[in-house]
PDB file of N, CA and C in Angstrom:
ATOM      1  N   UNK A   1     102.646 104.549  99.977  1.00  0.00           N
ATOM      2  CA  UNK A   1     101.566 104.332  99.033  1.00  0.00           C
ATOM      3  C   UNK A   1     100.347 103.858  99.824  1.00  0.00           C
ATOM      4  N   UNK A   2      99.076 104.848  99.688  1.00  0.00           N
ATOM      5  CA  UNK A   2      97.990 103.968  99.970  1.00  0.00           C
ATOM      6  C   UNK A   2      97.298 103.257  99.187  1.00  0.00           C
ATOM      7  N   UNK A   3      96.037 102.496  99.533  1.00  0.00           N
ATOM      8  CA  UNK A   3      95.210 101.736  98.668  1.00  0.00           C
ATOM      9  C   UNK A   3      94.499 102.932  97.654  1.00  0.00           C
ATOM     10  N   UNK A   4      94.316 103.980  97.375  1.00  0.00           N
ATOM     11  CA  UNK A   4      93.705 104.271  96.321  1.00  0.00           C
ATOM     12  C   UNK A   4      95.040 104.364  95.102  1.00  0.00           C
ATOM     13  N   UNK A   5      96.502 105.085  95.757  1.00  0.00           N
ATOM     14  CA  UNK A   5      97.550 105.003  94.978  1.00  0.00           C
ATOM     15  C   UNK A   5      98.271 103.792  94.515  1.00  0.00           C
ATOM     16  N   UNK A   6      97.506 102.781  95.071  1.00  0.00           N
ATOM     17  CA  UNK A   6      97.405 100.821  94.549  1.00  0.00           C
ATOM     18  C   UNK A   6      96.792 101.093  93.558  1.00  0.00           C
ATOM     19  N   UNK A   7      95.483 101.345  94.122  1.00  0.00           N
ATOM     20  CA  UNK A   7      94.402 100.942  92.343  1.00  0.00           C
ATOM     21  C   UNK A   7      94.774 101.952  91.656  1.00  0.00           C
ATOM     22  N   UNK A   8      95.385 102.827  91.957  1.00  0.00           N
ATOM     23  CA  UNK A   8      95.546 103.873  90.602  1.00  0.00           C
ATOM     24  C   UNK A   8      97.201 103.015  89.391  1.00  0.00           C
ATOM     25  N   UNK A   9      97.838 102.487  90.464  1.00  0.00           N
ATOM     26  CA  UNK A   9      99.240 102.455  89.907  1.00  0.00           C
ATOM     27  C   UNK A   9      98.829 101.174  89.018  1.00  0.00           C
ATOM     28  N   UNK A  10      97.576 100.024  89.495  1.00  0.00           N
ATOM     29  CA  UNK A  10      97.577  98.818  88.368  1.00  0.00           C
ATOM     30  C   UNK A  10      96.854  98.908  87.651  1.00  0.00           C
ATOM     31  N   UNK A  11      95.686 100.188  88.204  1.00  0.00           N
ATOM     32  CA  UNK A  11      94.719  99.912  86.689  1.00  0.00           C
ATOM     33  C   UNK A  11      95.383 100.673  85.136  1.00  0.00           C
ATOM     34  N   UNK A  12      96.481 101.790  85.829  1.00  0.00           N
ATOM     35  CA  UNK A  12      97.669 102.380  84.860  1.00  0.00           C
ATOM     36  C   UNK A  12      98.174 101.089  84.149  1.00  0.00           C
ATOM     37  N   UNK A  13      98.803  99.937  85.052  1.00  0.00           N
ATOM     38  CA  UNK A  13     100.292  98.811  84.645  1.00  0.00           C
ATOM     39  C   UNK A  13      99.083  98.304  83.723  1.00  0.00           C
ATOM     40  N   UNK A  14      97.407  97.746  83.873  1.00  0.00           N
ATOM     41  CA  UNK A  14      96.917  96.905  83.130  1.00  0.00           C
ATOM     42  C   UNK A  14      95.775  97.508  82.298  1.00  0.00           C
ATOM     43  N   UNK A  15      95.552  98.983  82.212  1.00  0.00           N
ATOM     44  CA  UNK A  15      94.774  99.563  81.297  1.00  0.00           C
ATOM     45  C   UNK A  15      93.266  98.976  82.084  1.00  0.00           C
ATOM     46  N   UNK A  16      92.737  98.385  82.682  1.00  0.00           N
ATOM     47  CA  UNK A  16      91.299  98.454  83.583  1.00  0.00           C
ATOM     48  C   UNK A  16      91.331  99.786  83.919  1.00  0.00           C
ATOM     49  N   UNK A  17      89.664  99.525  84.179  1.00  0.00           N
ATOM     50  CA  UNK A  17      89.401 100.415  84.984  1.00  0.00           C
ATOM     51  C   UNK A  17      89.589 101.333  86.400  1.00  0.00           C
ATOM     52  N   UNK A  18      89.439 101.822  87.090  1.00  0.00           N
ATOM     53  CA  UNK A  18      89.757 102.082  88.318  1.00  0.00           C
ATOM     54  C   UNK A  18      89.094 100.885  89.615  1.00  0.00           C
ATOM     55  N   UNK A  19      87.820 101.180  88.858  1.00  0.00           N
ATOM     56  CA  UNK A  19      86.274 100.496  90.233  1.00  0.00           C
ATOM     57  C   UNK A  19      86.925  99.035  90.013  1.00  0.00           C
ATOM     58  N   UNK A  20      86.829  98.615  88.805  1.00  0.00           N
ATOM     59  CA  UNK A  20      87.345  96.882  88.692  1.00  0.00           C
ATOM     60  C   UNK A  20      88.915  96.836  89.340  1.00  0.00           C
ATOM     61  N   UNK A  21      89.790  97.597  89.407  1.00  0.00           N
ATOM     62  CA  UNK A  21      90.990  97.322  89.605  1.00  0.00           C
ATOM     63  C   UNK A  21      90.839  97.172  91.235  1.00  0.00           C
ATOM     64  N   UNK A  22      89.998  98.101  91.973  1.00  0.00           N
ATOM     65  CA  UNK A  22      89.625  98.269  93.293  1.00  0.00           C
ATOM     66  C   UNK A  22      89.038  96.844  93.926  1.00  0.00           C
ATOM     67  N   UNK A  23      87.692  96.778  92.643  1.00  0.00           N
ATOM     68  CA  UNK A  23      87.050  95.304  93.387  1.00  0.00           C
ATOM     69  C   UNK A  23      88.040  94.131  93.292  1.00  0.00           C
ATOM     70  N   UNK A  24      89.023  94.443  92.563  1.00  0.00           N
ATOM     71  CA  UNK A  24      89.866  93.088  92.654  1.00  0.00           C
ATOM     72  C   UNK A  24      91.047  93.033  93.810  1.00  0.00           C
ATOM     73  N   UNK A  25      91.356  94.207  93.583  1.00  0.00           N
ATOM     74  CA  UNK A  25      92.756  94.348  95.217  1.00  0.00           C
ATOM     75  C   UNK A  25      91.758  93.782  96.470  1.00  0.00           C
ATOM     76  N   UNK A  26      90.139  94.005  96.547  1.00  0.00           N
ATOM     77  CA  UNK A  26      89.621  94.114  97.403  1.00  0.00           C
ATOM     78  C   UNK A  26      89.436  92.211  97.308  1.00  0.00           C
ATOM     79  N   UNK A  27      89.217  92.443  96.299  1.00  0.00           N
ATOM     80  CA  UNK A  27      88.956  90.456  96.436  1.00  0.00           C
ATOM     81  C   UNK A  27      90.066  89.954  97.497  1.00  0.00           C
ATOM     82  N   UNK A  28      91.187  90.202  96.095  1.00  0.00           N
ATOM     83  CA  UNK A  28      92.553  89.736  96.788  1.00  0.00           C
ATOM     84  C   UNK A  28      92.329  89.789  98.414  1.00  0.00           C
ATOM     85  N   UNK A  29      92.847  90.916  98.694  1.00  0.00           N
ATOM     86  CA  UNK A  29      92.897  91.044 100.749  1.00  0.00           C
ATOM     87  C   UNK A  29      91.769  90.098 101.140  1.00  0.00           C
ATOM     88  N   UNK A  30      90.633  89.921 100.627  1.00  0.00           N
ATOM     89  CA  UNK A  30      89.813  89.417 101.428  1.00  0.00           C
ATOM     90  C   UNK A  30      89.804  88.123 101.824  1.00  0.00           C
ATOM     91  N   UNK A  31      90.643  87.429 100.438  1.00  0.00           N
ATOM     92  CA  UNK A  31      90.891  86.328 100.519  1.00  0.00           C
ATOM     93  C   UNK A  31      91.909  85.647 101.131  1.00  0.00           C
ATOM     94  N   UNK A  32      92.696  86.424 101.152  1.00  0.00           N
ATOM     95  CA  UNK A  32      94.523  86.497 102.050  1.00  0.00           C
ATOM     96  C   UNK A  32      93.717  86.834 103.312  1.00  0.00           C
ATOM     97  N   UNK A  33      93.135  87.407 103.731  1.00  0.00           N
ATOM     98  CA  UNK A  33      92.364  87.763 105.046  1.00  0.00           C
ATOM     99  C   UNK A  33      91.774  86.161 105.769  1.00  0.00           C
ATOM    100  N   UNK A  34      90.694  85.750 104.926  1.00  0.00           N
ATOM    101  CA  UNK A  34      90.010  84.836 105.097  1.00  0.00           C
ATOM    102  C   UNK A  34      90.905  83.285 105.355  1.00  0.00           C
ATOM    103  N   UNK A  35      92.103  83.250 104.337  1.00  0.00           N
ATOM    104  CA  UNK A  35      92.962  82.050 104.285  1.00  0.00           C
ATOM    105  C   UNK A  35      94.090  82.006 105.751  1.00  0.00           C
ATOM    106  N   UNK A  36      93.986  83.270 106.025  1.00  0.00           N
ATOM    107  CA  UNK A  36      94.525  83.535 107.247  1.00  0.00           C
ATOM    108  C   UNK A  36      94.250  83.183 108.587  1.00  0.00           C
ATOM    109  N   UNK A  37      93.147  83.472 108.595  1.00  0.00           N
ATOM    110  CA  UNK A  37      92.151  83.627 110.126  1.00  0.00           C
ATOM    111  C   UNK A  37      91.971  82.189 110.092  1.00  0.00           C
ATOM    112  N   UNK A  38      91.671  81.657 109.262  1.00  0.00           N
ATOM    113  CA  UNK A  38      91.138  79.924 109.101  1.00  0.00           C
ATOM    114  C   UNK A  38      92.591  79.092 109.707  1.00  0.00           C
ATOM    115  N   UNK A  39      93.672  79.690 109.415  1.00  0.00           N
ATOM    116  CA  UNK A  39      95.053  78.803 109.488  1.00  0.00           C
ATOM    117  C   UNK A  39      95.685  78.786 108.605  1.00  0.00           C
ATOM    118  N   UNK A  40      95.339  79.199 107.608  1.00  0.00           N
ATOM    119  CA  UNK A  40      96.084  78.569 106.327  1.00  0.00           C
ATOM    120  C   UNK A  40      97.405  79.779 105.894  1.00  0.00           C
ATOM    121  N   UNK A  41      98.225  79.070 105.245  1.00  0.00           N
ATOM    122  CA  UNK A  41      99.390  79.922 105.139  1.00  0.00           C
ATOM    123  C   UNK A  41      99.121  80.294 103.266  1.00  0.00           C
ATOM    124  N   UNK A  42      99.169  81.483 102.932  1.00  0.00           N
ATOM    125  CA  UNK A  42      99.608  81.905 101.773  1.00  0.00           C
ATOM    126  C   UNK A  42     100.837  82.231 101.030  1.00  0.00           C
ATOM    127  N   UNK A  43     101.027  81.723  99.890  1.00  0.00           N
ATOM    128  CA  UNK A  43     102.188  81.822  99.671  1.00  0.00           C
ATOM    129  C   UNK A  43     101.902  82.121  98.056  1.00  0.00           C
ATOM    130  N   UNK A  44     102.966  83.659  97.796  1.00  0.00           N
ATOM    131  CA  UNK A  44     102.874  84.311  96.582  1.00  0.00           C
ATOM    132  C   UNK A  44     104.545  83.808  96.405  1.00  0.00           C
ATOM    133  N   UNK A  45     104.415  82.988  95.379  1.00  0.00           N
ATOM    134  CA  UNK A  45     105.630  83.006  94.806  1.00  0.00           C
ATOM    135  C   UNK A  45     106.594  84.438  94.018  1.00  0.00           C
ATOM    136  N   UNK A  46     107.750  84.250  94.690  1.00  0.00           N
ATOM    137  CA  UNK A  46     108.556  85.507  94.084  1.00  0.00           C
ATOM    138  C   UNK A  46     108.102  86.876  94.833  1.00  0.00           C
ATOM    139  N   UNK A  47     106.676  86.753  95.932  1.00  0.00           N
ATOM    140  CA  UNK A  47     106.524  87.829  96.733  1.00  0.00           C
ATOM    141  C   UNK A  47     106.983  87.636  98.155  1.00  0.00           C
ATOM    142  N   UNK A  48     106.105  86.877  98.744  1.00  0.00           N
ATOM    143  CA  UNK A  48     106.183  86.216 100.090  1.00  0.00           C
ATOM    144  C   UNK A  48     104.813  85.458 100.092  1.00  0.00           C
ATOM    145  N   UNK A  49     104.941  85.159 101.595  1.00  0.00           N
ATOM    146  CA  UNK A  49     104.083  84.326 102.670  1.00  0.00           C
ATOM    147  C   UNK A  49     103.235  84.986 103.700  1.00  0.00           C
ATOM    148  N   UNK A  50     102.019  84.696 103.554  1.00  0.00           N
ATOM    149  CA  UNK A  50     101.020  85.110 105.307  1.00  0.00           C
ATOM    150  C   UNK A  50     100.888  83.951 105.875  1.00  0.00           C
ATOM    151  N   UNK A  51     101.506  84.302 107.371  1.00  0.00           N
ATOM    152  CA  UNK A  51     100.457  83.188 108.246  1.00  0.00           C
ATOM    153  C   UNK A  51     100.476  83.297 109.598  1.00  0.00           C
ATOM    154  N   UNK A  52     100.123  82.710 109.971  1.00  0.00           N
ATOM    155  CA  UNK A  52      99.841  83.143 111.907  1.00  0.00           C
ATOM    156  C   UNK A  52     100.921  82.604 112.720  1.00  0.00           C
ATOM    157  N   UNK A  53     101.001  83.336 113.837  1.00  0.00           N
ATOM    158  CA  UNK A  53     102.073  83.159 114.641  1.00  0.00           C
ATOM    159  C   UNK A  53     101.656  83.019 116.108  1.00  0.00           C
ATOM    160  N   UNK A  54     102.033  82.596 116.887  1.00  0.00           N
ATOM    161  CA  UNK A  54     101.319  82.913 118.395  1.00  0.00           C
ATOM    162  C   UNK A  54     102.368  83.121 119.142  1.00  0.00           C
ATOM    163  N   UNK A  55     101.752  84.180 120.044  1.00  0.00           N
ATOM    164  CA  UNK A  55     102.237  85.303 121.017  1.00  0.00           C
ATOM    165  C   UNK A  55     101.867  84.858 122.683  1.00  0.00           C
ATOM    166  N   UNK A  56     102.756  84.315 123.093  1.00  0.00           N
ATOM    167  CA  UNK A  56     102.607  83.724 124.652  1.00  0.00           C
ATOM    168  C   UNK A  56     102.201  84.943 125.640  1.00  0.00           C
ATOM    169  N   UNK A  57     101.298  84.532 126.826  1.00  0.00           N
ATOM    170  CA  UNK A  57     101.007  85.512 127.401  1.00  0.00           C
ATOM    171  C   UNK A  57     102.665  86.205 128.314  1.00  0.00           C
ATOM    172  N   UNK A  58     102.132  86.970 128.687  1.00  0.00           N
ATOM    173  CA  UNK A  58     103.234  87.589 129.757  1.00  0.00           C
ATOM    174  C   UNK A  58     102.873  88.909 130.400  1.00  0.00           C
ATOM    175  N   UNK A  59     103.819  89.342 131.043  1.00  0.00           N
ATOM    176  CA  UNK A  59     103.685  90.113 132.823  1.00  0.00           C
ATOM    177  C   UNK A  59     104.163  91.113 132.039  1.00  0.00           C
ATOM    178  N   UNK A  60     103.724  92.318 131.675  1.00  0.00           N
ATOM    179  CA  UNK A  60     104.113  93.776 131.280  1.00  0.00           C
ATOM    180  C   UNK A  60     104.087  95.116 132.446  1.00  0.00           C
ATOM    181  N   UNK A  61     104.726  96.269 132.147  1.00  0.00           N
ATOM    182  CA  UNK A  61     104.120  96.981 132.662  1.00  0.00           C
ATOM    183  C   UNK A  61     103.348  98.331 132.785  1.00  0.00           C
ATOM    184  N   UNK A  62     102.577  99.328 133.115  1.00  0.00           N
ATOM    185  CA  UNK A  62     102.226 100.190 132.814  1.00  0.00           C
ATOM    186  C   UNK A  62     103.517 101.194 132.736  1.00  0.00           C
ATOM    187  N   UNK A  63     103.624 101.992 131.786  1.00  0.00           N
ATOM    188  CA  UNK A  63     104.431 102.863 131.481  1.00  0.00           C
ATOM    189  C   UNK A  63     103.998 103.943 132.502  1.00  0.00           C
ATOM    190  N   UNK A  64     103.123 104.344 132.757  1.00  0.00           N
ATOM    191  CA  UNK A  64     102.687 105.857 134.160  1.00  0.00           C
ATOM    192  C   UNK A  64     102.973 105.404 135.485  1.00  0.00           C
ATOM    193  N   UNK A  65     102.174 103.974 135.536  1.00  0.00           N
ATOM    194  CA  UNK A  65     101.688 103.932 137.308  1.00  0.00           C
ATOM    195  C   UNK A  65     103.421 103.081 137.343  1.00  0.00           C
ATOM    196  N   UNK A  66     103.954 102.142 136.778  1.00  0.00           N
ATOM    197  CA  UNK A  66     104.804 101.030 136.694  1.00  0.00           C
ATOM    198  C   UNK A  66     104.237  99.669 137.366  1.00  0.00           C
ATOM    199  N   UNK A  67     102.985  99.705 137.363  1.00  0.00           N
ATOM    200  CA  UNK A  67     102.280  98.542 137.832  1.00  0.00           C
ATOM    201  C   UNK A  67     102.605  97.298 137.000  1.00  0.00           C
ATOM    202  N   UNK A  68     102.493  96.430 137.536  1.00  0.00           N
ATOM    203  CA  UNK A  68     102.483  95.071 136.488  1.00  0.00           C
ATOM    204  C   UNK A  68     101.071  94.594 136.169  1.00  0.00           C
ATOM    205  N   UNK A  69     100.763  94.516 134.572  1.00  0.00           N
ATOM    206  CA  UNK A  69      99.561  94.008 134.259  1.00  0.00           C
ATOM    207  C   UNK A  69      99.751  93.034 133.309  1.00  0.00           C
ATOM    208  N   UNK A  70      98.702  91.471 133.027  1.00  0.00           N
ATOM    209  CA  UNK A  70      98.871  90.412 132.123  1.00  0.00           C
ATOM    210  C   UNK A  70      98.496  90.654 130.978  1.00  0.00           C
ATOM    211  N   UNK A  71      99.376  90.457 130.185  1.00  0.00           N
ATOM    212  CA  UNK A  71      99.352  90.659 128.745  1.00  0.00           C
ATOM    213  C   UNK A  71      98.594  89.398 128.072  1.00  0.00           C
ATOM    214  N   UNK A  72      97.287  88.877 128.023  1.00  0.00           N
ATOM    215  CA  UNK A  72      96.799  87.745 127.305  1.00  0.00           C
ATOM    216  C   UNK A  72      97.708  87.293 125.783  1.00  0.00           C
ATOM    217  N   UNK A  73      97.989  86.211 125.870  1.00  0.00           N
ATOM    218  CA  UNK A  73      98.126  85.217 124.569  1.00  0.00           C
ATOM    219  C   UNK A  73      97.650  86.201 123.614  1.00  0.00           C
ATOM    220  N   UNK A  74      98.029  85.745 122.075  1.00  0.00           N
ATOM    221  CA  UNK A  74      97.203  86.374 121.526  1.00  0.00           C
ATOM    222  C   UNK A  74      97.825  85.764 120.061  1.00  0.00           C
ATOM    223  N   UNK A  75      97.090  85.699 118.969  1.00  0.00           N
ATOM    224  CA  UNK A  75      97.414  85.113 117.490  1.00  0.00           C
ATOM    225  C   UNK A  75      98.022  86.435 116.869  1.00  0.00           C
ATOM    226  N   UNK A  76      99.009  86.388 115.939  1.00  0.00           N
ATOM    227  CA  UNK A  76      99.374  86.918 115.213  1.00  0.00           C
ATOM    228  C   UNK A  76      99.550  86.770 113.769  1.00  0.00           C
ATOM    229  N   UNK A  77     100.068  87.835 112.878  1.00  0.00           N
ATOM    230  CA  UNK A  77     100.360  87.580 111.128  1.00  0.00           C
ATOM    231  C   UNK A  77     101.292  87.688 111.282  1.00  0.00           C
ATOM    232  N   UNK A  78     101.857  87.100 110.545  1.00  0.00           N
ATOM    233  CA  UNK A  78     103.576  86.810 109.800  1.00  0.00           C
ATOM    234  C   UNK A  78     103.535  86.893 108.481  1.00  0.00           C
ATOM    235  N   UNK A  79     104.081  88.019 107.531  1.00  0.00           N
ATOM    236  CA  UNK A  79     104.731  88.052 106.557  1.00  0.00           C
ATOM    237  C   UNK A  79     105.832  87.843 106.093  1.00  0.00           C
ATOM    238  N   UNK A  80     106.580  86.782 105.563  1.00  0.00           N
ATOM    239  CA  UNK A  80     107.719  86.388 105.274  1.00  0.00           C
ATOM    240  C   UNK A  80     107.938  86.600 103.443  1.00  0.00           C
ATOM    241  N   UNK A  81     109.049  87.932 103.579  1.00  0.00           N
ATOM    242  CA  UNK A  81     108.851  88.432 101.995  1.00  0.00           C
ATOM    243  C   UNK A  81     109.973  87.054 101.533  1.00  0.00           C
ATOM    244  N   UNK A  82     109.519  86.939 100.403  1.00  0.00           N
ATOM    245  CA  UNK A  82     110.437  86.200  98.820  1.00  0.00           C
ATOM    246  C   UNK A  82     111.700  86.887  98.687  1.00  0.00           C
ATOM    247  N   UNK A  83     112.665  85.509  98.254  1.00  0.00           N
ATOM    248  CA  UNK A  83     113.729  85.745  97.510  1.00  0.00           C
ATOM    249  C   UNK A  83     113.525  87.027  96.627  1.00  0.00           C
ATOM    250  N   UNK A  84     112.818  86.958  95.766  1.00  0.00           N
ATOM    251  CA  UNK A  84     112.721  87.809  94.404  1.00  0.00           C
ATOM    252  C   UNK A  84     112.343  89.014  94.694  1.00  0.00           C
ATOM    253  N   UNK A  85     111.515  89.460  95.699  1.00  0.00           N
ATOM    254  CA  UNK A  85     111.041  90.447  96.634  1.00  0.00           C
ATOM    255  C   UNK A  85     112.101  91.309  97.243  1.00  0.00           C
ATOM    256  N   UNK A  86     112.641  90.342  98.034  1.00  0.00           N
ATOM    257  CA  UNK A  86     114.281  90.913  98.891  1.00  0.00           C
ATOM    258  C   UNK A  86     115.165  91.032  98.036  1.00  0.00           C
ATOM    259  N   UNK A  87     115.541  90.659  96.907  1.00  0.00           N
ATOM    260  CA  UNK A  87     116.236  91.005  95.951  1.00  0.00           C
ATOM    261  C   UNK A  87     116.107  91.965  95.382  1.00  0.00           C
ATOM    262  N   UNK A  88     115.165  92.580  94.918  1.00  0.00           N
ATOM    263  CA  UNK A  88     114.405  93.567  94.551  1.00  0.00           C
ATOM    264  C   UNK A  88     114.821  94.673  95.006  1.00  0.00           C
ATOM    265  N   UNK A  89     114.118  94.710  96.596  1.00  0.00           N
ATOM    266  CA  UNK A  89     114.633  95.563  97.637  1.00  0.00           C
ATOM    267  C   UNK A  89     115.375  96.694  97.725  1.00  0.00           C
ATOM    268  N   UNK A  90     116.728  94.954  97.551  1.00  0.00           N
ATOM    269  CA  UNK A  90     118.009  95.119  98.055  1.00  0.00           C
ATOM    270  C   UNK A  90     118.902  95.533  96.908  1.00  0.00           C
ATOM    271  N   UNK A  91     118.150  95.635  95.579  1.00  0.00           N
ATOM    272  CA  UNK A  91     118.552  96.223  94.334  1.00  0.00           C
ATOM    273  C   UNK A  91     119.997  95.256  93.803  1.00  0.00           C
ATOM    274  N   UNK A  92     119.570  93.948  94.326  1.00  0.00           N
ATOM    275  CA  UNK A  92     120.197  93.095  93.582  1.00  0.00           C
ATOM    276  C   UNK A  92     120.151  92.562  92.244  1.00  0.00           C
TER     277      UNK A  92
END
């Protein structure tokens, strides 16, 4: 599913419009975006969790030459899905 087959499938579940169903998925991410980058962890009950993770540097290597090059540190996202989510899923 992409994002237009998003706004199509809720503005169907909630009778809105298309454009409003759009500006609101768009809110949403932006704000899960924004609560993110800052530190902050989100948490959708019965969905899951966003939040950052950090990634230690380390010694990789080129896949062609087999050289060794440093992989910088680097922040990451973590999604941790819900009970009710994984249940779901898992067609429990």
């Amino acid at each position: 599913m992409n994002k237009q087959e998003l706004v199509d499938a809720v503005a169907a579940k909630t009778g809105g419009s298309k454009a409003a169903t759009g500006d609101a998925i768009d809110a949403v991410i932006a704000a899960i975006t924004g609560a993110v980058t800052k530190g902050d962890t989100v948490q959708l009950i019965g969905f899951g969790s966003f939040s950052t993770g950090a990634r230690a540097a380390r010694v990789g290597r080129n896949p062609s030459t087999g050289a060794e090059i440093q992989i910088p540190a680097a922040k990451t996202v973590k999604f941790t899905a819900g009970k009710a989510f994984k249940d779901a899923v898992n067609g429990a």
